[in-house]
PDB file of N, CA and C in Angstrom:
ATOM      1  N   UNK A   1      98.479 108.528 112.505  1.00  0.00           N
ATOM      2  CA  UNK A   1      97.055 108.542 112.349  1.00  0.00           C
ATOM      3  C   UNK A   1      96.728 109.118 110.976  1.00  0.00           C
ATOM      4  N   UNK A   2      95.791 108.613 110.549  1.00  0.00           N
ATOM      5  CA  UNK A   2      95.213 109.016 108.863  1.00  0.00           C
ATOM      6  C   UNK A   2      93.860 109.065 108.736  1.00  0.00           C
ATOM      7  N   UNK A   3      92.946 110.292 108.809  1.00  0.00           N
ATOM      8  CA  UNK A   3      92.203 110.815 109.009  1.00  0.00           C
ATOM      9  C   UNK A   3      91.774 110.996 107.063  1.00  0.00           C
ATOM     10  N   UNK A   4      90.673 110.623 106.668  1.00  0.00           N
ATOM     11  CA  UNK A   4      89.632 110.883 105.557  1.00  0.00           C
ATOM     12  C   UNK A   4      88.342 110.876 105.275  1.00  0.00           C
ATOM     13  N   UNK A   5      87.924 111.564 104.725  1.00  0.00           N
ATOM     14  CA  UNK A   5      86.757 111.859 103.554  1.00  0.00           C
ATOM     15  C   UNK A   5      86.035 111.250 102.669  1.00  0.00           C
ATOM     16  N   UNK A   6      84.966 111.031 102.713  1.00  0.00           N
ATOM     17  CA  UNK A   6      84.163 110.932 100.943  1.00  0.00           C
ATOM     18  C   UNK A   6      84.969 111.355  99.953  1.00  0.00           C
ATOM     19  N   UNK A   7      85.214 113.220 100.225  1.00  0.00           N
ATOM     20  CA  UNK A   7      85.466 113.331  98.899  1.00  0.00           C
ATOM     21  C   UNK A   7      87.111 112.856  98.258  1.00  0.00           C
ATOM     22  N   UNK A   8      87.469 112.037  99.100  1.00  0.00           N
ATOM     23  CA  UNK A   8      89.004 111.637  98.546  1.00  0.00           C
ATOM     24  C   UNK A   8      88.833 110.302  98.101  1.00  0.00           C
ATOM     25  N   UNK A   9      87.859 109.809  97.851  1.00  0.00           N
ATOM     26  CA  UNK A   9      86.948 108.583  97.074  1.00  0.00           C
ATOM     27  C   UNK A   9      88.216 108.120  95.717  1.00  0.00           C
ATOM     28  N   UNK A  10      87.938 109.320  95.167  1.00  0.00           N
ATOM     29  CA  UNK A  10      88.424 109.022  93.594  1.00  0.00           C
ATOM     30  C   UNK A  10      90.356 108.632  93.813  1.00  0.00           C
ATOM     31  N   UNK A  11      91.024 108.878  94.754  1.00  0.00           N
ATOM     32  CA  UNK A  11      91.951 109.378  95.044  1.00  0.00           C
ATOM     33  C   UNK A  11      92.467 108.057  95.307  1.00  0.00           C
ATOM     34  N   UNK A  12      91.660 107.482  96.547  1.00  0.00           N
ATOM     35  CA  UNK A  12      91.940 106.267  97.291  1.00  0.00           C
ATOM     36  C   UNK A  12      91.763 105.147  96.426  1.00  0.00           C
ATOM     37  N   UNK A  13      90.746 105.207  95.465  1.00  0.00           N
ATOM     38  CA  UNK A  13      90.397 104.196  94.038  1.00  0.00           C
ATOM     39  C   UNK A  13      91.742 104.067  93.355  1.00  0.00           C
ATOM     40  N   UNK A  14      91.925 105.610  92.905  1.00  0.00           N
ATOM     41  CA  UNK A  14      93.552 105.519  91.493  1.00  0.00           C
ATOM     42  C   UNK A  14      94.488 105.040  92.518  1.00  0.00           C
ATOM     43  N   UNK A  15      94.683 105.277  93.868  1.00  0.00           N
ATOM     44  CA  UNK A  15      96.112 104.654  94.519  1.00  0.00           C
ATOM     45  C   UNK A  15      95.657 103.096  94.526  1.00  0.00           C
ATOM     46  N   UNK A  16      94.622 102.573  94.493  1.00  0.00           N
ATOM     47  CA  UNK A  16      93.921 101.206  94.638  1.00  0.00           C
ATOM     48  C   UNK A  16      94.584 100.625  93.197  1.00  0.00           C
ATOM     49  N   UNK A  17      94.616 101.168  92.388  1.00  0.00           N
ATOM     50  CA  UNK A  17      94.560 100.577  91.161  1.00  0.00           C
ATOM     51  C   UNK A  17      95.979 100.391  91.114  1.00  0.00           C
ATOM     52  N   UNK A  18      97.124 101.904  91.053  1.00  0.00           N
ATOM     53  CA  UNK A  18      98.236 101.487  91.070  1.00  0.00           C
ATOM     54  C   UNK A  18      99.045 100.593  92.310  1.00  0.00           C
ATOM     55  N   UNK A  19      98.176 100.364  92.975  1.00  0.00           N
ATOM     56  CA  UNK A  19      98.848  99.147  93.936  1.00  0.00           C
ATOM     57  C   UNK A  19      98.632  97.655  93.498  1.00  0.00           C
ATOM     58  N   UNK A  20      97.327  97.752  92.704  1.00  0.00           N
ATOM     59  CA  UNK A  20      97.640  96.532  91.914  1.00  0.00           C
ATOM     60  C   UNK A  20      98.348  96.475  91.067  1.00  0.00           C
ATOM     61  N   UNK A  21      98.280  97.314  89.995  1.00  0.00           N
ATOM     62  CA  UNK A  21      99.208  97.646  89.216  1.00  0.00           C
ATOM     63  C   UNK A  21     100.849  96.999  89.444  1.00  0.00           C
ATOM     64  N   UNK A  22     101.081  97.553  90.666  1.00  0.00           N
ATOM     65  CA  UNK A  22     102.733  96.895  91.099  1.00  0.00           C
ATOM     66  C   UNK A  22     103.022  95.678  91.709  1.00  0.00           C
ATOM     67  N   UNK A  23     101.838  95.627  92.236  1.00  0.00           N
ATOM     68  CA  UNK A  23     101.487  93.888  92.915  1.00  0.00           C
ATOM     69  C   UNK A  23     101.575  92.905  91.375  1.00  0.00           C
ATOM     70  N   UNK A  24     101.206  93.212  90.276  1.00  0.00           N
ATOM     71  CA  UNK A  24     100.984  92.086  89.094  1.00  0.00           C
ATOM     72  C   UNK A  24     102.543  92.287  88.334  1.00  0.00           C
ATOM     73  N   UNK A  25     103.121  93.468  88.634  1.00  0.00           N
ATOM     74  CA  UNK A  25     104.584  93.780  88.032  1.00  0.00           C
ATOM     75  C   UNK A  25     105.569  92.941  88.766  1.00  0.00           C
ATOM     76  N   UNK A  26     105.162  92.987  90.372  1.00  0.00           N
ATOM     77  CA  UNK A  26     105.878  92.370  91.213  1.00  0.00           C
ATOM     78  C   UNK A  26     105.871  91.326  91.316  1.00  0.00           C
ATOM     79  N   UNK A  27     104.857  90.289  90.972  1.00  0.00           N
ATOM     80  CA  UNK A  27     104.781  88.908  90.843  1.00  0.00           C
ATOM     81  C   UNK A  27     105.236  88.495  89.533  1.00  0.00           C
ATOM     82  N   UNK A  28     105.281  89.158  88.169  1.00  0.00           N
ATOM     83  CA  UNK A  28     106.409  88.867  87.277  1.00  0.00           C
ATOM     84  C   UNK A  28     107.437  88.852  87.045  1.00  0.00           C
ATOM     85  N   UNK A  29     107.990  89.328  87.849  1.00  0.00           N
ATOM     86  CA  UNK A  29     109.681  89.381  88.444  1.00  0.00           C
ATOM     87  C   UNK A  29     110.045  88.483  89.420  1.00  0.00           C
ATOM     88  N   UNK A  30     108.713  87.923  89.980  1.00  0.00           N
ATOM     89  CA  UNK A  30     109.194  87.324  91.439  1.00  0.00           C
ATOM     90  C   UNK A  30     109.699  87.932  92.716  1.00  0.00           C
ATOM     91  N   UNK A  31     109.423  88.807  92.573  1.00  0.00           N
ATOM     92  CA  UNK A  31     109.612  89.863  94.022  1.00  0.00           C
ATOM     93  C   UNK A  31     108.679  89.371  94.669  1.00  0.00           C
ATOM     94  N   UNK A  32     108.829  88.374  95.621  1.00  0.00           N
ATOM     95  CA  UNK A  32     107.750  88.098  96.367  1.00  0.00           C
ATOM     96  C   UNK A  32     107.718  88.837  97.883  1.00  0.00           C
ATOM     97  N   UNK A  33     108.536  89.459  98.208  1.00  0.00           N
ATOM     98  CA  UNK A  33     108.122  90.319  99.808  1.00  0.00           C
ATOM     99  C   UNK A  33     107.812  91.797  98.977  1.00  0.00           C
ATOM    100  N   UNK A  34     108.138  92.013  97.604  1.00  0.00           N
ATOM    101  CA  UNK A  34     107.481  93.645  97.481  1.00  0.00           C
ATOM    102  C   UNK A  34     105.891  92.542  97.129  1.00  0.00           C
ATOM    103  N   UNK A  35     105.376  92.034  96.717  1.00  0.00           N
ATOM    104  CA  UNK A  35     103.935  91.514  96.812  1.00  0.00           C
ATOM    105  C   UNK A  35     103.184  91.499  97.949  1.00  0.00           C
ATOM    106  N   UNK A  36     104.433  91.124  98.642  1.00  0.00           N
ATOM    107  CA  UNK A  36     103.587  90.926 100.177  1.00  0.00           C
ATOM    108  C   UNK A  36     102.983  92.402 101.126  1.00  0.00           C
ATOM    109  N   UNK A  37     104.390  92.634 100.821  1.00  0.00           N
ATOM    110  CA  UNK A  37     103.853  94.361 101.301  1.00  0.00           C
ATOM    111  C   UNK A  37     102.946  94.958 100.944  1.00  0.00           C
ATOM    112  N   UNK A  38     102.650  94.664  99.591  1.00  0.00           N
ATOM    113  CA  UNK A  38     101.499  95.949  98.894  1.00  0.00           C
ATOM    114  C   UNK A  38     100.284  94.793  98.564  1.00  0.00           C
ATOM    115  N   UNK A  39     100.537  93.785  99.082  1.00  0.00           N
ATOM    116  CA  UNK A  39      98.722  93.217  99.579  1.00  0.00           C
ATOM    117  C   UNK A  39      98.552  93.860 100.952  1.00  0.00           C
ATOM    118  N   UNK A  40      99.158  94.203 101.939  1.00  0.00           N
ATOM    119  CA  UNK A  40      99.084  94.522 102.799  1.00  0.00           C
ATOM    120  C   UNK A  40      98.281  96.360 102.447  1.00  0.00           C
ATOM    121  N   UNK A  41      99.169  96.557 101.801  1.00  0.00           N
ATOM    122  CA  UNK A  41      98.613  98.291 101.349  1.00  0.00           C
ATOM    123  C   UNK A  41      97.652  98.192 100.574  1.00  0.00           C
ATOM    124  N   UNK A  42      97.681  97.400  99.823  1.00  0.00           N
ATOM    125  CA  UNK A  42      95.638  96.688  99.094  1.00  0.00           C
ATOM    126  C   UNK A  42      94.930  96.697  99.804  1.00  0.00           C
ATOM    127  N   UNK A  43      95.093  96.185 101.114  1.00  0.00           N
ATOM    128  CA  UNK A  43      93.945  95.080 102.080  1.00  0.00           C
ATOM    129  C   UNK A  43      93.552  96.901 103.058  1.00  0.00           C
ATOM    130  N   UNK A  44      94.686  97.574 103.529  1.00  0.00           N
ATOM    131  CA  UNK A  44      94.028  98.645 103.676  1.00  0.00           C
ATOM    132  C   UNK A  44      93.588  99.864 102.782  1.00  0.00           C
ATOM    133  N   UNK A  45      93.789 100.026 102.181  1.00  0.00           N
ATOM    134  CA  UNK A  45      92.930 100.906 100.960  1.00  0.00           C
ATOM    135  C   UNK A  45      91.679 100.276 100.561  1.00  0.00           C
ATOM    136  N   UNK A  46      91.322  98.852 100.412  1.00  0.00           N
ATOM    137  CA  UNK A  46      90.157  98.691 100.434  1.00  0.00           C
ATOM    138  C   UNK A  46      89.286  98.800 101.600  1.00  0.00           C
ATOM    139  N   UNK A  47      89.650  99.146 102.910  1.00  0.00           N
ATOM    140  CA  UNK A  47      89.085  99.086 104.234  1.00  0.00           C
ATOM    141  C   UNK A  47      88.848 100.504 103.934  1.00  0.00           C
ATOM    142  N   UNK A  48      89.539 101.270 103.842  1.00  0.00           N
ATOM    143  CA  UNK A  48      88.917 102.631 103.692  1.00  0.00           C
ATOM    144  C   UNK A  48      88.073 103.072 102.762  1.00  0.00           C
ATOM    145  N   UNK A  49      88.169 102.477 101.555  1.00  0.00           N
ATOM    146  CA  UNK A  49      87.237 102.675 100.348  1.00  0.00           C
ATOM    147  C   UNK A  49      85.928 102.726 101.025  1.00  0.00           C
ATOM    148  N   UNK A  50      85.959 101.050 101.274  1.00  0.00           N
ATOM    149  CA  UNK A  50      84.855 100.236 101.675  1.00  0.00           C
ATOM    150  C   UNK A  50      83.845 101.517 102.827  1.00  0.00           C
ATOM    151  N   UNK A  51      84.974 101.260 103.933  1.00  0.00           N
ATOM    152  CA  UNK A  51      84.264 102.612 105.016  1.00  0.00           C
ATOM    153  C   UNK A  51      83.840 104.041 104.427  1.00  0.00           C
ATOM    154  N   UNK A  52      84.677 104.219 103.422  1.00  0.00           N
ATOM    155  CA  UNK A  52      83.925 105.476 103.226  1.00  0.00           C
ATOM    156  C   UNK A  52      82.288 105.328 101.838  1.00  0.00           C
ATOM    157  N   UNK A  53      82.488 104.564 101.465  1.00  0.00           N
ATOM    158  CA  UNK A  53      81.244 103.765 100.721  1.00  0.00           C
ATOM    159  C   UNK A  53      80.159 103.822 101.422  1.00  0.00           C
ATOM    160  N   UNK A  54      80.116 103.491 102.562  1.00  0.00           N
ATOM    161  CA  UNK A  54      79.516 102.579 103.351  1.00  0.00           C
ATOM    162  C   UNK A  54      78.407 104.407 104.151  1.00  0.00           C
ATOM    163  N   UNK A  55      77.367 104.406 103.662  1.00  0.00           N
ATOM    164  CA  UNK A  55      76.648 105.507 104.398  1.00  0.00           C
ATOM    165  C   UNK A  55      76.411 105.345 105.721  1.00  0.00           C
ATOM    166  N   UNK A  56      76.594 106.753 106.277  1.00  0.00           N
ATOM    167  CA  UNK A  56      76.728 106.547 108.066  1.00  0.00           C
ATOM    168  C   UNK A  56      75.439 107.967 108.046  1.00  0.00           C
ATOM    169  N   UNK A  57      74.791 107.831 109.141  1.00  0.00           N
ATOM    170  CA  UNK A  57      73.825 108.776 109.284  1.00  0.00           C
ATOM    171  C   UNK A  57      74.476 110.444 109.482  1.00  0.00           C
ATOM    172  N   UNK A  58      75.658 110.664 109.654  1.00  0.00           N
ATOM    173  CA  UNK A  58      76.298 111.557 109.354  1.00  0.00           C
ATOM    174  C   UNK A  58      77.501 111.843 109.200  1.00  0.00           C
ATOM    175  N   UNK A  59      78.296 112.721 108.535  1.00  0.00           N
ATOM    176  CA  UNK A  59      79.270 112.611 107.482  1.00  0.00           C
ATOM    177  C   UNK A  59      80.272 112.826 108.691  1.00  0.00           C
ATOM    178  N   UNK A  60      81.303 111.770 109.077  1.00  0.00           N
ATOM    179  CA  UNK A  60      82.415 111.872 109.562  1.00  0.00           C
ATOM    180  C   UNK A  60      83.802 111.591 108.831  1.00  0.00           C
ATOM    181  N   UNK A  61      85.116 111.709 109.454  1.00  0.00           N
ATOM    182  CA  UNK A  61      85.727 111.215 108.866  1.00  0.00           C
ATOM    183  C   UNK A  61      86.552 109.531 109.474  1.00  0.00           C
ATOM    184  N   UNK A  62      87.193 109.286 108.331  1.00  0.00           N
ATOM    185  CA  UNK A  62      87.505 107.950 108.645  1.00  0.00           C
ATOM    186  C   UNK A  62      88.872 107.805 109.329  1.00  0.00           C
ATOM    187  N   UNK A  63      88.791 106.783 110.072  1.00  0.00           N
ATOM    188  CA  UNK A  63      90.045 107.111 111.132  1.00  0.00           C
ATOM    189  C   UNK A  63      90.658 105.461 110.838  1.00  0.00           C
ATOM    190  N   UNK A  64      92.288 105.801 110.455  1.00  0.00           N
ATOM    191  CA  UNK A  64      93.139 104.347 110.058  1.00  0.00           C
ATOM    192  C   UNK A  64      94.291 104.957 110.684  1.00  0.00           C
ATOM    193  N   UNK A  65      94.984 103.532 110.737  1.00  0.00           N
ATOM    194  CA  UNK A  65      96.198 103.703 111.509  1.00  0.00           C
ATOM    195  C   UNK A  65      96.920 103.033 110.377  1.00  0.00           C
ATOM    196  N   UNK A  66      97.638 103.700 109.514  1.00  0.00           N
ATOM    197  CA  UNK A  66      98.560 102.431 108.237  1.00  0.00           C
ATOM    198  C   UNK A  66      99.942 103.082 108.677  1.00  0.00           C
TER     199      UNK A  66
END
């Protein structure tokens, strides 16, 4: 279970970035199952971004299962 915050915003963004980051390294090499994996770790880091973006009438935290 993976329990977060608003304020880990900035945190979840820079790991966002370096997952693309290795996703565009990884498709120049042709590593195509490390691509696959870390669209998978893209697709949830943006679910959490997104949820924690997303104003709720009061401040909870966000609940993922990765």
């Amino acid at each position: 279970m993976f329990l977060t915050t608003p304020e880990f915003l900035p945190q979840h963004r820079s790991q966002r970035q370096q997952t693309l980051e290795l996703i565009t390294a990884a498709e120049a090499r042709g590593q195509k199952r490390l691509v696959e994996m870390n669209r998978q770790v893209l697709g949830n880091r943006d679910i959490i971004i997104d949820s924690l973006d997303t104003p709720t009438a009061e401040p909870e935290a966000t609940e993922h299962a990765i």
